[in-house]
C-alpha atoms as a PDB file:
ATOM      1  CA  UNK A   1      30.965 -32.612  21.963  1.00  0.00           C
ATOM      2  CA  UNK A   2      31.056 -30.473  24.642  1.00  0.00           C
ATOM      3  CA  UNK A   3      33.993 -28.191  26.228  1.00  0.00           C
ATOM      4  CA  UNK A   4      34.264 -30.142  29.370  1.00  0.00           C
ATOM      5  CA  UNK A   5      34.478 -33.499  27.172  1.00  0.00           C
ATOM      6  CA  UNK A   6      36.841 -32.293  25.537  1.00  0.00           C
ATOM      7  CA  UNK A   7      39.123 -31.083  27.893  1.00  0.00           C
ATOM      8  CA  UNK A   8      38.777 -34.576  29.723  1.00  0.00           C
ATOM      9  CA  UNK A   9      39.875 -36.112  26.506  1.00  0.00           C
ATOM     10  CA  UNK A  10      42.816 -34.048  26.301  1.00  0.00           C
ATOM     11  CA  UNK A  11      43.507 -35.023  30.023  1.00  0.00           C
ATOM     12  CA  UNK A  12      42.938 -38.828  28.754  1.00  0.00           C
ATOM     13  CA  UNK A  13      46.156 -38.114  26.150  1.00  0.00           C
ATOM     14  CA  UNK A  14      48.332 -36.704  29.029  1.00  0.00           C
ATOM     15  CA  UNK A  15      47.686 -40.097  30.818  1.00  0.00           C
ATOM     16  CA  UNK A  16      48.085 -42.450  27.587  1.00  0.00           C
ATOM     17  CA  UNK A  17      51.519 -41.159  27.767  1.00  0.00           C
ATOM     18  CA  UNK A  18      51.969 -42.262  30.813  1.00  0.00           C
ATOM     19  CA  UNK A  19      50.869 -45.680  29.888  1.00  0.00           C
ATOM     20  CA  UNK A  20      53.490 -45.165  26.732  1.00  0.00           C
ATOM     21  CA  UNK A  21      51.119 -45.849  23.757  1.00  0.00           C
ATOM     22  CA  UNK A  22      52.651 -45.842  20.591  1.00  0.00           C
ATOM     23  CA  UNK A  23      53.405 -42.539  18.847  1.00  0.00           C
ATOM     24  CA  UNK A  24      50.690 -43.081  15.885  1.00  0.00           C
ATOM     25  CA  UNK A  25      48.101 -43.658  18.516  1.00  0.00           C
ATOM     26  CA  UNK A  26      48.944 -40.578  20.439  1.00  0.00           C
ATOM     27  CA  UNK A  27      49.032 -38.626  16.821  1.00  0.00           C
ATOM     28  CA  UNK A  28      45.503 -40.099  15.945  1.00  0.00           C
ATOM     29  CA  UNK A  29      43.626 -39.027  19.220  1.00  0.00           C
ATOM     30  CA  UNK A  30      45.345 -35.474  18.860  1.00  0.00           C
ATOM     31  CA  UNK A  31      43.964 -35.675  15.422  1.00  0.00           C
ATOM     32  CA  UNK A  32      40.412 -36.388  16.805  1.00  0.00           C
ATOM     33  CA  UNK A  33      40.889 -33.526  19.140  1.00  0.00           C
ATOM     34  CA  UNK A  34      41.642 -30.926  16.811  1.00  0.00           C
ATOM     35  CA  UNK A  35      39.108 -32.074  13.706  1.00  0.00           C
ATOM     36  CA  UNK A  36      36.018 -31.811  17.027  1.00  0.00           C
ATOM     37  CA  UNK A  37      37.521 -28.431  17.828  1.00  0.00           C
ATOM     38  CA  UNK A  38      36.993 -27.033  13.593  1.00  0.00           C
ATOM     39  CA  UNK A  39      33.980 -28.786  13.724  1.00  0.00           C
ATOM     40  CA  UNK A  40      32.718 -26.973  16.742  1.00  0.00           C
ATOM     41  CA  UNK A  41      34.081 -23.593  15.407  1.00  0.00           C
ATOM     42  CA  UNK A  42      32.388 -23.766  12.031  1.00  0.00           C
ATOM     43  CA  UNK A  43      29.479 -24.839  14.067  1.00  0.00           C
ATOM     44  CA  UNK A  44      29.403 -21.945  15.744  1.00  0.00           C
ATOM     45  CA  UNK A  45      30.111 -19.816  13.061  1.00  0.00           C
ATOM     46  CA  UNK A  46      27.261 -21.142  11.084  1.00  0.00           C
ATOM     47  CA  UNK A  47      24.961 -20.854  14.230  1.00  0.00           C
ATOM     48  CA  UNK A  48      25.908 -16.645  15.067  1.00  0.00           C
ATOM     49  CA  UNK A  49      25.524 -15.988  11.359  1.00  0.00           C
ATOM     50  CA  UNK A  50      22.701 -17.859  10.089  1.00  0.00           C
ATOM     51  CA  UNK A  51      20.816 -15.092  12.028  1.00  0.00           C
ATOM     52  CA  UNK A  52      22.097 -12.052   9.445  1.00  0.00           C
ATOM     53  CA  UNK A  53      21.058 -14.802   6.853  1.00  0.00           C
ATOM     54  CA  UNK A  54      17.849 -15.494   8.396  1.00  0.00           C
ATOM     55  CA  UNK A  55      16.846 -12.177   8.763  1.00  0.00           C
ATOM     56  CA  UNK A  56      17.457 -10.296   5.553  1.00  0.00           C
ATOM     57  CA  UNK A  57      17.094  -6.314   5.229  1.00  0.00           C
ATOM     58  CA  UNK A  58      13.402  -4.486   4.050  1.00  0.00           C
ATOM     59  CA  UNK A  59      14.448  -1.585   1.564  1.00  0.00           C
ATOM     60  CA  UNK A  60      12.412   1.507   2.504  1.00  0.00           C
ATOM     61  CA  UNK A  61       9.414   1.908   0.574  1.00  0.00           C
ATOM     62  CA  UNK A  62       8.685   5.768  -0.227  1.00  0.00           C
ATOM     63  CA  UNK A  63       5.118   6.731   0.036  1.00  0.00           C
ATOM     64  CA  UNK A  64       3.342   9.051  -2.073  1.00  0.00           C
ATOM     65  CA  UNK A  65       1.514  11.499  -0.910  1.00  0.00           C
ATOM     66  CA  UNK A  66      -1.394  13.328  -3.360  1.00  0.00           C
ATOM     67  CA  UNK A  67       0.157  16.526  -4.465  1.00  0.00           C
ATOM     68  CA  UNK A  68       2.666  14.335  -5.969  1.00  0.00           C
ATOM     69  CA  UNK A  69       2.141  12.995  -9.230  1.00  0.00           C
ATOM     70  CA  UNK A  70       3.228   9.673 -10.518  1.00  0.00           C
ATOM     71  CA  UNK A  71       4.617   9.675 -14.313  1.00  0.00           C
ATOM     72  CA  UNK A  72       3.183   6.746 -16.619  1.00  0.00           C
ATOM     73  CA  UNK A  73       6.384   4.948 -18.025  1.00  0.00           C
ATOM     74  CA  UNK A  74       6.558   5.106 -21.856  1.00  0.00           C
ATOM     75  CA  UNK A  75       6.601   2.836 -23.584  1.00  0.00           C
ATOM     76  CA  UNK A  76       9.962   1.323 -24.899  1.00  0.00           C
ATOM     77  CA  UNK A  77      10.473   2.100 -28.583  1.00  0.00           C
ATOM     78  CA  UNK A  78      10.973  -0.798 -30.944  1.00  0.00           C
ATOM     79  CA  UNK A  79      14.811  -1.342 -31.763  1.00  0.00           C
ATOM     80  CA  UNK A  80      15.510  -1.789 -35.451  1.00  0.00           C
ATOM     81  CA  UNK A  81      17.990  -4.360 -36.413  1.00  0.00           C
ATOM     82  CA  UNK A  82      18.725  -5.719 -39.841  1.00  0.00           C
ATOM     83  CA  UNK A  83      17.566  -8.923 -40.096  1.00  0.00           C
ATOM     84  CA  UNK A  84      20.125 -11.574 -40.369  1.00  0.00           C
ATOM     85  CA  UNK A  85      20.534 -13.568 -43.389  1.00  0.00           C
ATOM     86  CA  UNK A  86      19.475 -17.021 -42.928  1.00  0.00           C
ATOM     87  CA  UNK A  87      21.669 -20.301 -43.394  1.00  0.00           C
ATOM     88  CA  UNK A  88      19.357 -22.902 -43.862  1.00  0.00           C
ATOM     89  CA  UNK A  89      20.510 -26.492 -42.530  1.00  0.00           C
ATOM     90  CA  UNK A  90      20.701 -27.918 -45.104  1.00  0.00           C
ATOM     91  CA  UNK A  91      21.104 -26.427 -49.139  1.00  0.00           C
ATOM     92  CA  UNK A  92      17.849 -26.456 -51.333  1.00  0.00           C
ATOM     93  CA  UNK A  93      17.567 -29.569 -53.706  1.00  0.00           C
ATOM     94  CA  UNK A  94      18.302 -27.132 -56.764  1.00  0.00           C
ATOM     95  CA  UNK A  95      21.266 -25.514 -54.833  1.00  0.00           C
ATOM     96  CA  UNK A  96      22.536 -29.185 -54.755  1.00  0.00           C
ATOM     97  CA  UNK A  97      22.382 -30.155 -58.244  1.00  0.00           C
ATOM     98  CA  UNK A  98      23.883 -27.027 -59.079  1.00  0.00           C
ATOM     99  CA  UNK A  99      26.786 -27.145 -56.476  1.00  0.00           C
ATOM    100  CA  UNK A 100      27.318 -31.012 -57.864  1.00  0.00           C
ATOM    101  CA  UNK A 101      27.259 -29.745 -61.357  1.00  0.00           C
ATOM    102  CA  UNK A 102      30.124 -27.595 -60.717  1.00  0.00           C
ATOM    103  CA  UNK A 103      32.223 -30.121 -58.748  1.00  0.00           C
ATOM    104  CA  UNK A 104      31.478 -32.517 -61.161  1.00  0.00           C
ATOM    105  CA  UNK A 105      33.077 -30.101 -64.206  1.00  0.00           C
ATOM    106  CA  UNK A 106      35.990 -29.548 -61.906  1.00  0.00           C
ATOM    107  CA  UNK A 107      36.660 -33.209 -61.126  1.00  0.00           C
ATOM    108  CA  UNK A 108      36.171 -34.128 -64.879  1.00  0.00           C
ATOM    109  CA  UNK A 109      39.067 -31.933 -65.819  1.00  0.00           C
ATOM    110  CA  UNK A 110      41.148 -34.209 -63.146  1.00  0.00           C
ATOM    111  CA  UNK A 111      39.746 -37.292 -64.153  1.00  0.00           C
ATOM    112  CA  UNK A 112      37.245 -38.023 -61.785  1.00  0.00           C
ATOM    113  CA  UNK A 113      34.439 -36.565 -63.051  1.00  0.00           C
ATOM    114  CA  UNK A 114      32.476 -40.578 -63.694  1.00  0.00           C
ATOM    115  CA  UNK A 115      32.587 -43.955 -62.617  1.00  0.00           C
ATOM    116  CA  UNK A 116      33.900 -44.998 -59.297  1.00  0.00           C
ATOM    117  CA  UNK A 117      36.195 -42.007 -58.845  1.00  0.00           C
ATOM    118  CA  UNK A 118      33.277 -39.716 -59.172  1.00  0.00           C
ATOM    119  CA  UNK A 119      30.865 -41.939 -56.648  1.00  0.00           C
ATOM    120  CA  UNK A 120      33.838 -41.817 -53.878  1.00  0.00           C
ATOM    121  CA  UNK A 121      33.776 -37.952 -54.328  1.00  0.00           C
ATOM    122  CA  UNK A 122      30.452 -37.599 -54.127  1.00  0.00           C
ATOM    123  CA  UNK A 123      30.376 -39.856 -51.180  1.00  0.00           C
ATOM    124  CA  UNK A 124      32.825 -38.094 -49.215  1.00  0.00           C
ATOM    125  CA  UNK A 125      31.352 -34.946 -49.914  1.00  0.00           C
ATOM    126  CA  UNK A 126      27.726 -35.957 -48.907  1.00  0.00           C
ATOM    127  CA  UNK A 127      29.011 -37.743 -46.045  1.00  0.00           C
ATOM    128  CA  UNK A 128      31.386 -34.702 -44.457  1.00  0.00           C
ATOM    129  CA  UNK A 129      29.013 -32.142 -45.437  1.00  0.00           C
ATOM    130  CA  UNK A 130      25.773 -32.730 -47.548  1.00  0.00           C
ATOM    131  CA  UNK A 131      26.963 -30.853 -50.351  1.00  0.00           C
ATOM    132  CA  UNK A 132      26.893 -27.719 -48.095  1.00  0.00           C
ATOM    133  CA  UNK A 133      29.660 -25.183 -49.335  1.00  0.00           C
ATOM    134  CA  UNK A 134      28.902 -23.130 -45.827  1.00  0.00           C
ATOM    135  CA  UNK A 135      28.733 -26.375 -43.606  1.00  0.00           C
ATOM    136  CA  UNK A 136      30.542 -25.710 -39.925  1.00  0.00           C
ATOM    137  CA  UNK A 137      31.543 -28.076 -37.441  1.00  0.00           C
ATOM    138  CA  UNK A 138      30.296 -26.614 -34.509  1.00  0.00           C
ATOM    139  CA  UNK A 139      33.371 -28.707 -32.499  1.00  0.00           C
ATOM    140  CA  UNK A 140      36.479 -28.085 -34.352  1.00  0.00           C
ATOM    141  CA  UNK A 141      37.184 -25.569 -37.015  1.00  0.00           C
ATOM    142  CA  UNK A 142      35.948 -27.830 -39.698  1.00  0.00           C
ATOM    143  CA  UNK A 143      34.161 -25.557 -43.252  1.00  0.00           C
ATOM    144  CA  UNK A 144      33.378 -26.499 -46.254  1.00  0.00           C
ATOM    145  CA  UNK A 145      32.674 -29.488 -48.791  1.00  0.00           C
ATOM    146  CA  UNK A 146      35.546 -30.822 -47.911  1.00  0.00           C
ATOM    147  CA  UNK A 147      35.206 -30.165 -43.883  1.00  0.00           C
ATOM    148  CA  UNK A 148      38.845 -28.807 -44.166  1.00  0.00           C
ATOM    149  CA  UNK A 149      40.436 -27.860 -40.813  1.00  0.00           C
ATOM    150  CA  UNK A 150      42.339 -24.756 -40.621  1.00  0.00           C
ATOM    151  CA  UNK A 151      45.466 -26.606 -39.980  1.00  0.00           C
ATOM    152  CA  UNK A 152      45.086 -28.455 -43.076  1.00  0.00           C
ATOM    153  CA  UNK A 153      44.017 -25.451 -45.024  1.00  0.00           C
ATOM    154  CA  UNK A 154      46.867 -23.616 -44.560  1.00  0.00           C
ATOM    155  CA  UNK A 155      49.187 -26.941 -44.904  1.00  0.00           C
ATOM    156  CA  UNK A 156      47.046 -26.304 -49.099  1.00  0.00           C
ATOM    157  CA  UNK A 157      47.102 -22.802 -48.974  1.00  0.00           C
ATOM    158  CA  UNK A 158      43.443 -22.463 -49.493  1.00  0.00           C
ATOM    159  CA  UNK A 159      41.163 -19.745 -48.025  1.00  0.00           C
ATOM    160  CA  UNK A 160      38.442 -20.130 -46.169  1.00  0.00           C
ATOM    161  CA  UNK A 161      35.637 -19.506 -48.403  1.00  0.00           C
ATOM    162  CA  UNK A 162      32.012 -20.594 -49.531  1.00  0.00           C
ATOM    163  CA  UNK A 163      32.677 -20.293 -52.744  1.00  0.00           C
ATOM    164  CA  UNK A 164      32.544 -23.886 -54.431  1.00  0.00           C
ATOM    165  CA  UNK A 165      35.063 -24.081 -57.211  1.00  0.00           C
ATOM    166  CA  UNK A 166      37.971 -22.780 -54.761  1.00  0.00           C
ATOM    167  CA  UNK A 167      36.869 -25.446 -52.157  1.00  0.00           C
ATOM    168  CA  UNK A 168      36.532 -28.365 -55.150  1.00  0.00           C
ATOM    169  CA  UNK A 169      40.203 -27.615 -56.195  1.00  0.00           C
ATOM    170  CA  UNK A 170      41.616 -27.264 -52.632  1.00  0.00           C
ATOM    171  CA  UNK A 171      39.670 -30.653 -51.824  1.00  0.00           C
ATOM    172  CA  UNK A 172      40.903 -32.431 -55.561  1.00  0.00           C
ATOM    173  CA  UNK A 173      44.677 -31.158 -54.483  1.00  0.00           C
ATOM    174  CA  UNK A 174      44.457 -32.575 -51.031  1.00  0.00           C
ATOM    175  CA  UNK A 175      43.011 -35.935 -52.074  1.00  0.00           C
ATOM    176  CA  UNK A 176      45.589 -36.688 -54.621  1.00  0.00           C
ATOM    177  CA  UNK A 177      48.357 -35.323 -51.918  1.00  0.00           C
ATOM    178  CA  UNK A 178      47.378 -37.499 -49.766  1.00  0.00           C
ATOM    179  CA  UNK A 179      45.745 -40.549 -51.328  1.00  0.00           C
ATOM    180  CA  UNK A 180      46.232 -40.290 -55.003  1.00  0.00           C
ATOM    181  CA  UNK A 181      42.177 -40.675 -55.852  1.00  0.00           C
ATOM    182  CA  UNK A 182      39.095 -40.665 -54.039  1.00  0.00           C
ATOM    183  CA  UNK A 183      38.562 -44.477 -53.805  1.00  0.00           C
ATOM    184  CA  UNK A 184      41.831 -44.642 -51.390  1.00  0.00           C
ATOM    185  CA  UNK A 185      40.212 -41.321 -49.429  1.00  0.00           C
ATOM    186  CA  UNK A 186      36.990 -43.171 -48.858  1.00  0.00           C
ATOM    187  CA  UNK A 187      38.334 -46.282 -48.263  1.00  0.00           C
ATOM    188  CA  UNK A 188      40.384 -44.616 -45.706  1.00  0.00           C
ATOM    189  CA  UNK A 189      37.421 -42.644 -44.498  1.00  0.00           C
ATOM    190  CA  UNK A 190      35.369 -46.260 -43.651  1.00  0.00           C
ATOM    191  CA  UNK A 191      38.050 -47.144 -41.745  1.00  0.00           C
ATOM    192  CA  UNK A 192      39.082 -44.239 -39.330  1.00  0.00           C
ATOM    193  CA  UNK A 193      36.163 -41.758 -39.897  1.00  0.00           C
ATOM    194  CA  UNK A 194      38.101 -39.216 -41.448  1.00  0.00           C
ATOM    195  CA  UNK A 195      40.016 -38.494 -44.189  1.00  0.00           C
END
């Protein structure tokens, strides 16, 4: 749009008045009018400075002359950090039968240690956290066995530890809080997908 369209369209709302057009009508072309008017202006403003864009600044480049002498850069020393001890993914096969062995003993002394109380602990355990005493959900604040929240641990005043027979009784306690055994938690568990 140019300027002297413009203006005739503004001349074209003095005369719709005349003619006594309905308010909204009027509104709407003065609407037009003033969205072609930002339009232009931003057009403009992209056209004067696309040229600073366009055109970016050369740094000055220093020459050397021979008298002066250029240093070599040395070379970056090596930067000693202590290795980090490494979590595997998942625990060794002998790290599971031992970790089992010990929630097994624990559960035993409860009652649950065989039979179909002990295969609904193991399967909750497997199935939160393969038998994993250091197992983090990296979307909540789920650790552990158990895959205890740290709402619910501190609901069980339990730490947050790796250490297995702490997280067996916190999980035992829990489960018989909340469902009485392990065949209501799992049951519960293949229904909602939690426990």
């Amino acid at each position: 749009m140019t300027r002297k369209s413009i203006i005739i369209k503004y001349k074209h709302i003095r005369r719709l008045k005349d003619c006594k057009l309905s308010k909204k009508t009027i509104t709407r072309y003065k609407w037009n009018i003033l969205i072609a008017l930002y339009i232009l202006l931003f057009l403009f403003w992209i056209y004067k400075y696309s040229e600073a864009i366009a055109e970016p600044v050369q740094p000055e480049l220093k020459e050397f002359t021979k008298s002066e002498k250029l240093e070599p850069i040395p070379e970056p020393k090596p930067i000693q950090t202590t290795p980090k001890p490494k979590t595997p993914a998942r625990v060794a096969n002998s790290a599971k039968s031992d970790i089992k062995e010990q929630v097994r003993s624990i559960a035993s002394q409860h009652g649950w240690g065989n039979g179909e109380q002990w295969e609904a602990l193991q399967w909750i355990i497997h199935k939160e956290s393969s038998w994993n005493p250091t197992a983090q959900n990296p979307k909540s604040t789920a650790y552990g066995l158990f895959q205890w929240l740290d709402g619910t641990r501190k609901a069980y005043n339990c730490p947050k530890t790796a250490n297995v027979t702490i997280q067996t009784e916190c999980g035992i306690k829990y489960i018989k809080a909340r469902y009485g055994t392990p065949v209501e938690a799992k049951k519960f568990h293949q229904v909602k997908g939690w426990y």
